[in-house]
Protein backbone atom coordinates (compact mmCIF):
# COMPACT_ATOMS: atom_id res chain seq x y z
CA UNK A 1 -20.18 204.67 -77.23
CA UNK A 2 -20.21 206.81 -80.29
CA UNK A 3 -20.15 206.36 -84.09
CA UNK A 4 -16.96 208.32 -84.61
CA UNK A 5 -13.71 206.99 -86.70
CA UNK A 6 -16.23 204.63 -88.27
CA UNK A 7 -14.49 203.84 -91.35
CA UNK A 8 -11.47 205.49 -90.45
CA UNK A 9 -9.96 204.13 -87.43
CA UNK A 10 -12.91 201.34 -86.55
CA UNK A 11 -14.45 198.54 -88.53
CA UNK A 12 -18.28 199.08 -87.83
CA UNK A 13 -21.61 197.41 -88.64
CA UNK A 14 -24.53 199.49 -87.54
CA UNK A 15 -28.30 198.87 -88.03
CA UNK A 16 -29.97 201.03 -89.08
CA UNK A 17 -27.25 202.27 -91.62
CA UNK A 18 -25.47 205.09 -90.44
CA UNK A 19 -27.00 205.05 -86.55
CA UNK A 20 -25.86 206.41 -83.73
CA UNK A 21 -25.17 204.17 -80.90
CA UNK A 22 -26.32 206.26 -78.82
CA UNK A 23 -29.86 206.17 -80.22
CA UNK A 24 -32.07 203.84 -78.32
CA UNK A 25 -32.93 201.82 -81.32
CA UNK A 26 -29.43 201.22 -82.82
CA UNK A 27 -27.75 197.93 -83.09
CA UNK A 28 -23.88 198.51 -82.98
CA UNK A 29 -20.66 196.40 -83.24
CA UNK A 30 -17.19 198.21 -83.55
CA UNK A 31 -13.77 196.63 -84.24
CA UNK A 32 -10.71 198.73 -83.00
CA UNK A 33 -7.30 197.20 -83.47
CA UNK A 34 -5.01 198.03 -80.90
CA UNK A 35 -1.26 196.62 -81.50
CA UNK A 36 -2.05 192.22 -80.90
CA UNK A 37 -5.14 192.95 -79.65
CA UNK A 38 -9.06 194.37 -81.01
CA UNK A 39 -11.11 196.15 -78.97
CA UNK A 40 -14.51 195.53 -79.12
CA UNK A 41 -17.68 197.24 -78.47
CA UNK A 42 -21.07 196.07 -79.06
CA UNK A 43 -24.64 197.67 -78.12
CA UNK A 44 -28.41 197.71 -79.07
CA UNK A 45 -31.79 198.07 -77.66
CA UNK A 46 -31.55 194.77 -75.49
CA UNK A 47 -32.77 194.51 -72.02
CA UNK A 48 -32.17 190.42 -72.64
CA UNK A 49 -28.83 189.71 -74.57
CA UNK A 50 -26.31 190.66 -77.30
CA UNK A 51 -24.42 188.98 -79.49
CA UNK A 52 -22.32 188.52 -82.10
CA UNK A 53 -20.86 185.91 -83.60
CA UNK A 54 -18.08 185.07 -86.47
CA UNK A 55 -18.62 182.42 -89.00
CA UNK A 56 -17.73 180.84 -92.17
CA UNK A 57 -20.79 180.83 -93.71
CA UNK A 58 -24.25 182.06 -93.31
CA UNK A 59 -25.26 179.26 -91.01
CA UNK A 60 -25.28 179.54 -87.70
CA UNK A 61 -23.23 176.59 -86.47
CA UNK A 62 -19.37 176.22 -85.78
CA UNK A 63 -19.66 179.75 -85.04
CA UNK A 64 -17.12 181.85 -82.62
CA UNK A 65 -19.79 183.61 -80.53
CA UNK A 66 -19.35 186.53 -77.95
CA UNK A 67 -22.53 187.33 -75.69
CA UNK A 68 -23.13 190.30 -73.11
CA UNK A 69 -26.45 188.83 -71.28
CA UNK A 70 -28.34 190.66 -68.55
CA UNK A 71 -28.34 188.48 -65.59
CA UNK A 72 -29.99 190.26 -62.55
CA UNK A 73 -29.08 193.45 -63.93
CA UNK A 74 -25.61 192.89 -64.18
CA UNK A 75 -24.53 192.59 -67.91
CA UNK A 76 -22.24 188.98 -67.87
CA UNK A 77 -19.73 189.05 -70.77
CA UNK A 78 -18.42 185.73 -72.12
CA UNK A 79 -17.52 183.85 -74.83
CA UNK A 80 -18.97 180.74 -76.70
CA UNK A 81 -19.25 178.28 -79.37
CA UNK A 82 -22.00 177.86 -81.42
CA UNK A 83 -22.79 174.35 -82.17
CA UNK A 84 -25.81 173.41 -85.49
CA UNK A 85 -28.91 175.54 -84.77
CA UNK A 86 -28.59 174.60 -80.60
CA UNK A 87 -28.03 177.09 -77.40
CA UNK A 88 -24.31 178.35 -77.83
CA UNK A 89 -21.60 176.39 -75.32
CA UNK A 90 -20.17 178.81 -72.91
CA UNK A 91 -16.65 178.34 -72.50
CA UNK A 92 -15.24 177.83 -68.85
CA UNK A 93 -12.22 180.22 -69.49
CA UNK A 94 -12.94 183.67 -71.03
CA UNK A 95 -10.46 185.00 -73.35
CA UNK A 96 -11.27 188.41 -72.58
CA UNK A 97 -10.05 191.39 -71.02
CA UNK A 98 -11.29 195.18 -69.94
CA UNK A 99 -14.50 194.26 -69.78
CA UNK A 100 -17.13 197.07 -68.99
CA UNK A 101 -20.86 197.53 -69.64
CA UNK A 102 -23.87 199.43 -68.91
CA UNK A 103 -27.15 199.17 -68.91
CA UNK A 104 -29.85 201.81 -69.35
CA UNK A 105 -33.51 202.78 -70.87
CA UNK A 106 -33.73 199.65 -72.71
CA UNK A 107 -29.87 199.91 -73.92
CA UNK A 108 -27.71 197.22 -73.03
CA UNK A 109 -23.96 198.22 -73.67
CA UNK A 110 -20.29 195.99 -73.13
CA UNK A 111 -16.74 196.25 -74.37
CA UNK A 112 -13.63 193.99 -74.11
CA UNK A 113 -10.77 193.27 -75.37
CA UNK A 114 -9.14 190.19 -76.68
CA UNK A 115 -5.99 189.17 -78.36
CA UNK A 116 -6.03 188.89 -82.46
CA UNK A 117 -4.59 185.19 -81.75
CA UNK A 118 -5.88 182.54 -79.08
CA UNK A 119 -3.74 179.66 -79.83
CA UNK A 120 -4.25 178.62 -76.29
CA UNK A 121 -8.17 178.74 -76.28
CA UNK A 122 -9.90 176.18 -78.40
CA UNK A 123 -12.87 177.56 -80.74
CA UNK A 124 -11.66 180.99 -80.67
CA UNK A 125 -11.05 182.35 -84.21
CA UNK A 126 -8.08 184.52 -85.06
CA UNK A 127 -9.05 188.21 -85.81
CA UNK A 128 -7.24 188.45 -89.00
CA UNK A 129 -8.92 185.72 -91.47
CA UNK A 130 -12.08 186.73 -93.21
CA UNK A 131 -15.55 185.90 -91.73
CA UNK A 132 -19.45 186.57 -92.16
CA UNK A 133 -20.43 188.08 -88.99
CA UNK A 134 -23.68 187.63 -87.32
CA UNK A 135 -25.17 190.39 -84.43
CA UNK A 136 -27.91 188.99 -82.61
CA UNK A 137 -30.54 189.84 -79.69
CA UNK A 138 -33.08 188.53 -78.03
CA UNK A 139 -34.30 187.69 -74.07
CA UNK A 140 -33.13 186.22 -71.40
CA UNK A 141 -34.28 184.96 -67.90
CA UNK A 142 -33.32 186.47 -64.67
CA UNK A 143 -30.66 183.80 -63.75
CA UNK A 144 -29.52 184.51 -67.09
CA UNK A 145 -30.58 182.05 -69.27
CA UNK A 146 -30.99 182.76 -72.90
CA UNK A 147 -33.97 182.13 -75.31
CA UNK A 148 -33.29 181.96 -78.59
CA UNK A 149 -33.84 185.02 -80.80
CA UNK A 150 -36.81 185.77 -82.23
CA UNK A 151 -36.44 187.34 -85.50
CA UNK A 152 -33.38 186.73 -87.79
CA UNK A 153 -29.89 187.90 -86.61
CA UNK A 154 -27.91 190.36 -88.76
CA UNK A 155 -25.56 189.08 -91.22
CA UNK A 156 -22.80 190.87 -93.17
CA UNK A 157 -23.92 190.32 -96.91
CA UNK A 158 -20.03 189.45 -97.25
CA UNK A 159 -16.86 188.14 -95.53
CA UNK A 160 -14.81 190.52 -93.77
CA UNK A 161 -11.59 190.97 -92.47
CA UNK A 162 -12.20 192.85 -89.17
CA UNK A 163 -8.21 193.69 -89.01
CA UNK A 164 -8.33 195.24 -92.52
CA UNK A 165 -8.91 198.41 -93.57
CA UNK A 166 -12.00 199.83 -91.63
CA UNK A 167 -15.05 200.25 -92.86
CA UNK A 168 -18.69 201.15 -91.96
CA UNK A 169 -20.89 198.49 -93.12
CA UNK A 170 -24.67 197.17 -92.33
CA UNK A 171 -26.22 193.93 -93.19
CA UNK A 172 -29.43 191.79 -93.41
CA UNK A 173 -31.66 190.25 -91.18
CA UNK A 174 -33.07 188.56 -93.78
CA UNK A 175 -31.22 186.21 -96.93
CA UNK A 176 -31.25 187.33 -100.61
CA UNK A 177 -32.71 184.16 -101.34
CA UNK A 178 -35.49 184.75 -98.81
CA UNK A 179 -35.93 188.59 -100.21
CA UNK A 180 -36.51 187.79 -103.72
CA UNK A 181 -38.73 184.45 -102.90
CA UNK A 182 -40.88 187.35 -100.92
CA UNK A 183 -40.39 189.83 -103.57
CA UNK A 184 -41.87 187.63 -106.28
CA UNK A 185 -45.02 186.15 -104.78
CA UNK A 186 -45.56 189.72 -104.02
CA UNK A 187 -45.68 190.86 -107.63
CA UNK A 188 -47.16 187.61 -108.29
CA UNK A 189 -50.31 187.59 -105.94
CA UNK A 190 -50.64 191.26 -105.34
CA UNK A 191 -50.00 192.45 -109.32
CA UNK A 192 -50.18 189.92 -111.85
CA UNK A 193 -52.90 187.57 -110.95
CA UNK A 194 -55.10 190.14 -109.40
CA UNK A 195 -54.64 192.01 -112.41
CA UNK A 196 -55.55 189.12 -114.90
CA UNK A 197 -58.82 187.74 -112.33
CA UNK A 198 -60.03 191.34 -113.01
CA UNK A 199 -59.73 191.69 -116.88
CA UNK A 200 -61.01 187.93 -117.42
CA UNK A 201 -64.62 188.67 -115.04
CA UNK A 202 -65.52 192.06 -116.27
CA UNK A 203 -63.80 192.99 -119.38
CA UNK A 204 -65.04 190.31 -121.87
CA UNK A 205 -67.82 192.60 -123.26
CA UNK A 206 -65.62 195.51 -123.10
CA UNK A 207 -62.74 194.28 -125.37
CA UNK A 208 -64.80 191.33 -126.95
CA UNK A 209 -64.45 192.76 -130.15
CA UNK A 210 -60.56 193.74 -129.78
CA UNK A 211 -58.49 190.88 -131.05
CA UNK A 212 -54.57 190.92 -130.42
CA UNK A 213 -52.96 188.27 -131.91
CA UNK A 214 -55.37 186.49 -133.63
CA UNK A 215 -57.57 186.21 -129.97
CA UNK A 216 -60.08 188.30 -128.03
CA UNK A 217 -57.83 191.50 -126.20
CA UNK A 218 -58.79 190.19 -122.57
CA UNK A 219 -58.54 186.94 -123.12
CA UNK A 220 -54.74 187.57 -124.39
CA UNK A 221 -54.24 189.97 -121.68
CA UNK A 222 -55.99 187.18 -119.25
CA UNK A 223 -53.28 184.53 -120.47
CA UNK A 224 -50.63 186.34 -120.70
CA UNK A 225 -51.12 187.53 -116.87
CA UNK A 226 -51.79 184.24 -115.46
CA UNK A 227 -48.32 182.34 -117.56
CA UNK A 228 -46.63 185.05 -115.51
CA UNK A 229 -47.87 184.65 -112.29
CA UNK A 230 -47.11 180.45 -112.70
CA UNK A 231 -43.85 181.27 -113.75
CA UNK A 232 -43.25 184.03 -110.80
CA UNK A 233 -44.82 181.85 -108.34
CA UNK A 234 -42.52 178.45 -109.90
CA UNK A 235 -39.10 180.19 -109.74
CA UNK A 236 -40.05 181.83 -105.96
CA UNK A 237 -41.06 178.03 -104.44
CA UNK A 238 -37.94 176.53 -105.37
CA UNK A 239 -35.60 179.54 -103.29
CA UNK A 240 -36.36 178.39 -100.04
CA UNK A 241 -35.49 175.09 -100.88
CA UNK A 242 -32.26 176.19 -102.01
CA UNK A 243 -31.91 178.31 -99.37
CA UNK A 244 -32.40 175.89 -96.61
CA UNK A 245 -31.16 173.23 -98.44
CA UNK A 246 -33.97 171.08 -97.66
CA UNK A 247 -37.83 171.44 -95.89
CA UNK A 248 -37.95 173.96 -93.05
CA UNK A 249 -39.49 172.55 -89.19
CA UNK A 250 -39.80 175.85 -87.64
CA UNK A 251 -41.79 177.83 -90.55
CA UNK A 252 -44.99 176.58 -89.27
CA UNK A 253 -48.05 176.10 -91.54
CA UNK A 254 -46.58 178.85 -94.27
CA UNK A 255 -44.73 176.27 -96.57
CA UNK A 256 -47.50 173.46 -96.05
CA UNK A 257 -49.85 176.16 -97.49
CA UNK A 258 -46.83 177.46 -100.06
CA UNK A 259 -47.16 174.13 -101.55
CA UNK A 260 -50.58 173.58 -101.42
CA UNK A 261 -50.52 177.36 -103.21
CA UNK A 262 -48.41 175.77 -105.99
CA UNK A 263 -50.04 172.58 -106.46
CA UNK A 264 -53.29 174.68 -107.42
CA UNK A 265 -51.39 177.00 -109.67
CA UNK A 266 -50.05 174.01 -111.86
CA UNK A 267 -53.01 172.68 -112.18
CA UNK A 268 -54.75 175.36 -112.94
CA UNK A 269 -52.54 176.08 -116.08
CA UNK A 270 -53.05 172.56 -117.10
CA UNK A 271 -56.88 172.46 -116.79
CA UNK A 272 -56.37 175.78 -118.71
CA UNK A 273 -54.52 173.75 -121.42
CA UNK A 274 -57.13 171.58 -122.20
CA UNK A 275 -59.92 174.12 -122.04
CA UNK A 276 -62.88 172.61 -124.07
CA UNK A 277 -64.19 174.88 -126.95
CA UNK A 278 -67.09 177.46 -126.14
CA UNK A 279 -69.69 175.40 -126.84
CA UNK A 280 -68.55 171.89 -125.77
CA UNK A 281 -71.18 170.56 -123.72
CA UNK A 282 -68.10 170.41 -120.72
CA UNK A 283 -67.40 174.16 -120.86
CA UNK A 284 -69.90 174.99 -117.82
CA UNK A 285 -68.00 172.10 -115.57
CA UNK A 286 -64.72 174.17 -116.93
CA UNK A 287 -65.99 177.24 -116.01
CA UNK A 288 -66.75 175.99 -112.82
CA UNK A 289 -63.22 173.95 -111.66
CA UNK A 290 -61.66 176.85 -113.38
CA UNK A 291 -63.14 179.60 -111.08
CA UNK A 292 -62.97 177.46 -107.72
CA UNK A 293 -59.52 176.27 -108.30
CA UNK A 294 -58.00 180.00 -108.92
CA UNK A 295 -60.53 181.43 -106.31
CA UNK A 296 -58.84 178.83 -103.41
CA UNK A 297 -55.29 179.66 -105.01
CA UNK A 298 -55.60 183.16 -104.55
CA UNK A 299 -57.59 183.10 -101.02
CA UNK A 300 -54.88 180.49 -99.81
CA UNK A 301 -52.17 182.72 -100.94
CA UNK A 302 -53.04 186.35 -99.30
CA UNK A 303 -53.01 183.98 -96.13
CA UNK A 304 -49.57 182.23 -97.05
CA UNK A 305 -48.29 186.03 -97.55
CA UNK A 306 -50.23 187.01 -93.90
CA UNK A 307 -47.78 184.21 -92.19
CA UNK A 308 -44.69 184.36 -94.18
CA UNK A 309 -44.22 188.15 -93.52
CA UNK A 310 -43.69 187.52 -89.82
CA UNK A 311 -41.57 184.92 -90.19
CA UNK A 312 -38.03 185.65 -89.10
CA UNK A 313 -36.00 184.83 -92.46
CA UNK A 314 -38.70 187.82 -94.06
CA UNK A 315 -39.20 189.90 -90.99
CA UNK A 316 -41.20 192.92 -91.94
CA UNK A 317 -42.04 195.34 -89.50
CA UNK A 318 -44.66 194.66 -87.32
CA UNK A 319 -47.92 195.39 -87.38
CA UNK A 320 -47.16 197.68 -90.56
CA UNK A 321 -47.12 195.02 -92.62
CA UNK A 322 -50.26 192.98 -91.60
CA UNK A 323 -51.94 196.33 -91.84
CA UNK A 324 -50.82 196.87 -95.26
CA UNK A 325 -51.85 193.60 -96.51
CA UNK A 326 -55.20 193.94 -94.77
CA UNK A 327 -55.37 196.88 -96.91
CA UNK A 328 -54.74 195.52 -100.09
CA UNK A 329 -57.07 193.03 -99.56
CA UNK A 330 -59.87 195.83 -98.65
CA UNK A 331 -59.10 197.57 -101.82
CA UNK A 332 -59.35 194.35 -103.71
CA UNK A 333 -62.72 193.56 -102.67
CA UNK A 334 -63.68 197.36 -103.32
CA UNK A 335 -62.83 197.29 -106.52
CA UNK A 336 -64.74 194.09 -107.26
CA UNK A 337 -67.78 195.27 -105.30
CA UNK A 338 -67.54 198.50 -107.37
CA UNK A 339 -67.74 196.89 -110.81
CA UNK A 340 -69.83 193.72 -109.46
CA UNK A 341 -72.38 196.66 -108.53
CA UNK A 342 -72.09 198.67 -112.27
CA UNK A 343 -72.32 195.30 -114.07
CA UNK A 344 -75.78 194.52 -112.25
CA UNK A 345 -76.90 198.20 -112.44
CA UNK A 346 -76.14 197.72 -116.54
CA UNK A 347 -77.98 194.27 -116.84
CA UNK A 348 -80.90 196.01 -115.32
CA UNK A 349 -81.54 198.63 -118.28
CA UNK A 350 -80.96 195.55 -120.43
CA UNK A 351 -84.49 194.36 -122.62
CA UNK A 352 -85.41 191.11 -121.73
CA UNK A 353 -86.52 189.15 -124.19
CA UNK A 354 -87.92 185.42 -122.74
CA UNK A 355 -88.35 184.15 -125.58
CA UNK A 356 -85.34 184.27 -127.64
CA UNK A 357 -81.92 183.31 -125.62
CA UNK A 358 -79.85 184.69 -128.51
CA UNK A 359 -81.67 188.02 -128.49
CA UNK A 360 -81.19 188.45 -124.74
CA UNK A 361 -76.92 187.18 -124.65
CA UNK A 362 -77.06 190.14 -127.27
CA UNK A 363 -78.86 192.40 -124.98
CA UNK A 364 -76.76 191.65 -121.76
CA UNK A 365 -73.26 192.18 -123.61
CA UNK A 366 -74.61 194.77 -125.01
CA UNK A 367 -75.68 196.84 -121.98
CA UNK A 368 -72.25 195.62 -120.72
CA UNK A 369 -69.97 197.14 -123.32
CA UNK A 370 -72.18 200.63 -122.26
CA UNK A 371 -69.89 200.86 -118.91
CA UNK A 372 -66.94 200.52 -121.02
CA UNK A 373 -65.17 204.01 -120.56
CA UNK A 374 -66.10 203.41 -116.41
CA UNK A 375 -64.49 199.93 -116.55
CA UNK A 376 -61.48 201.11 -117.96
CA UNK A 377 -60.70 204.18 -115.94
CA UNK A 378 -61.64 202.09 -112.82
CA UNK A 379 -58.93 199.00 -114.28
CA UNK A 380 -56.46 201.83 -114.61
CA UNK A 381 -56.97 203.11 -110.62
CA UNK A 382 -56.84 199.53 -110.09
CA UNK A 383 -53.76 199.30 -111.56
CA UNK A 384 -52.28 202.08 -110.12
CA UNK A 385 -53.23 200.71 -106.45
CA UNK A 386 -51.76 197.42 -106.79
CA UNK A 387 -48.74 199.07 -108.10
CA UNK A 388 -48.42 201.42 -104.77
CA UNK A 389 -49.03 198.39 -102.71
CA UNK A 390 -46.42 196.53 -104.44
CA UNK A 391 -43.66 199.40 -104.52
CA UNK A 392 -44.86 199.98 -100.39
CA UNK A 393 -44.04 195.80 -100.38
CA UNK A 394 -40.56 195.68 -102.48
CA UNK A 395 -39.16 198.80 -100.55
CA UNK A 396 -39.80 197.20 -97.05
CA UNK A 397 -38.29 193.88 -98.04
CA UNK A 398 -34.92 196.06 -99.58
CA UNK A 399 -34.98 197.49 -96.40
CA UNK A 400 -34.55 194.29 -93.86
């Protein structure tokens, strides 16, 4: 097997773009025509199954399917039909011919050949229509008995005519749908709001006497963060939906918690809509629902990101990304210990004055606005870090 007359004289699809099938961790399908027939050839780091199939759509389900399974260490080649989301139906008869196959370090390897046109075989697709195509893997038991796969299969982000010119194409393992939903709660949970929670706890003294548009600077900044992350977070929930079509069964807790994630956020830009006035004898109960509610929103979200990454429609790679978030959360909390610490260390130098509350609100925002130049480089690395994590996040998912 070999990656030459890719594009030339061979329709390919290879994973990672531009592999060599001869690399342990390439997945590789090839399409040869040869007069009324197409040769075939199809390999990847398997030591369970391989398998690709061709479809209308980008739903597995009335799918023409084509597996090479290991079964006692002899690589069984047959074809199948792929019927909803259950275990494909072998066929009795098989369709194909010059079948050969190896199997070796991890590799699992089979050709064949079969004719462009199976009038004769029912749920065989002819080779020259136009089709998504799907290449799978996963494991399979000794007697050869398949388990379904565990991440998402690749899929051809078009339809393809394998007959056609050739060309040298990749795919997806995961949607586009599925991609941007992860793409904006990332620059929703990881950017925006973590962003705005910062400005709104430690920057009032700093900018309290900055106005921009007719309000306090952080307060504007505050706002303007948080109506982004509700209207990130509002047009990501509704993709999966779309996506699916409907509510997913075998995402587990993640869109259970999703939801729960957006209920919160709603409501917490409504209870910010009807924030009582600064001093409304209801602002402390405010203050309080306020923080709790956006607290539990963002705590329930970092672990709503922790499962959806390892889902298979968003498969990052494993354990990178758990690692990654883990670090994002560290350097969160860092950064909030770091300026929880220099806001106590300023209140200390404050003068305390028991007897006049007035004289002592002075005194505290006063020895506040002292760490401003600190606060603001330390915002800015803040910045900077979230940004990092976020590019690290984007480039992963535009990799999959």
């Amino acid at each position: 097997f070999n990656a030459s007359g890719c594009g030339s004289v061979k329709f390919c699809i290879r994973n990672p773009s531009n592999c060599d099938p001869e690399s342990a961790s390439c997945f590789f399908l090839s399409f040869q025509q040869v007069k009324s027939s197409v040769f075939i050839e199809m390999s990847g780091p398997s030591e369970g199954y391989l398998a690709f199939a061709l479809s209308h759509d980008q739903w597995m389900g009335g799918d023409d399917a084509y597996l090479c399974v290991n079964k006692d260490h002899c690589v069984h080649v047959s074809t199948a039909y792929l019927k909803g989301r259950s275990p494909p139906i072998l066929d009795s008869e098989n369709a194909l011919e010059d079948v050969s196959w190896r199997l070796a370090d991890g590799v699992l390897q089979c050709s064949f050949r079969r004719s462009i046109r199976l009038p004769a075989y029912k749920g065989r697709f002819n080779l020259d229509a136009s089709y998504y195509i799907f290449l799978a893997d996963g494991e399979a038991s000794e007697g050869g008995l398949i388990y379904k796969h565990r991440r998402q299969p690749l899929i051809t982000n078009g339809m393809y005519n394998v007959t056609d010119l050739p060309q040298d194409i990749g795919g997806s393992r995961s949607p586009q749908l599925i991609r941007a939903h992860g793409a904006l709660m990332f620059v929703a949970w990881i950017t925006t709001v973590s962003i705005g929670v910062i400005v709104a706890r430690f920057f009032k003294p700093v900018w309290s006497h900055s106005f921009l548009f007719g309000k306090e600077m952080w307060f504007q900044v505050h706002r303007m963060l948080m109506l982004t992350t509700v209207m990130l977070t509002s047009i990501s929930f509704v993709l999966p939906f779309i996506y699916r079509g409907g509510w997913s069964q075998q995402s587990g807790l993640h869109p259970y918690l999703g939801c729960t994630v957006m209920a919160l956020t709603i409501f917490q830009a409504l209870m910010a809509g009807f924030r009582p006035s600064r001093h409304a004898p209801r602002r402390q109960l405010f203050n309080w629902f306020h923080w709790s509610t956006g607290t539990t929103a963002r705590i329930l979200a970092v672990v709503t990101m922790f499962l959806g990454m390892d889902l298979p429609a968003l498969d990052l790679p494993d354990p990178w990304d758990t690692y990654t978030m883990i670090g994002f959360v560290a350097w969160h909390v860092s950064i909030d210990v770091l300026l929880e610490i220099h806001s106590y260390c300023l209140v200390r130098k404050a003068e305390v004055i028991e007897d006049d509350r007035v004289q002592i609100l002075q005194s505290l925002t006063s020895a506040e606005a002292e760490g401003r130049l600190f606060k603001q480089i330390v915002l800015i690395i803040y910045v900077c870090g979230n940004i990092v994590f976020l590019i690290t996040f984007l480039a992963a998912i535009n990799q999959i």
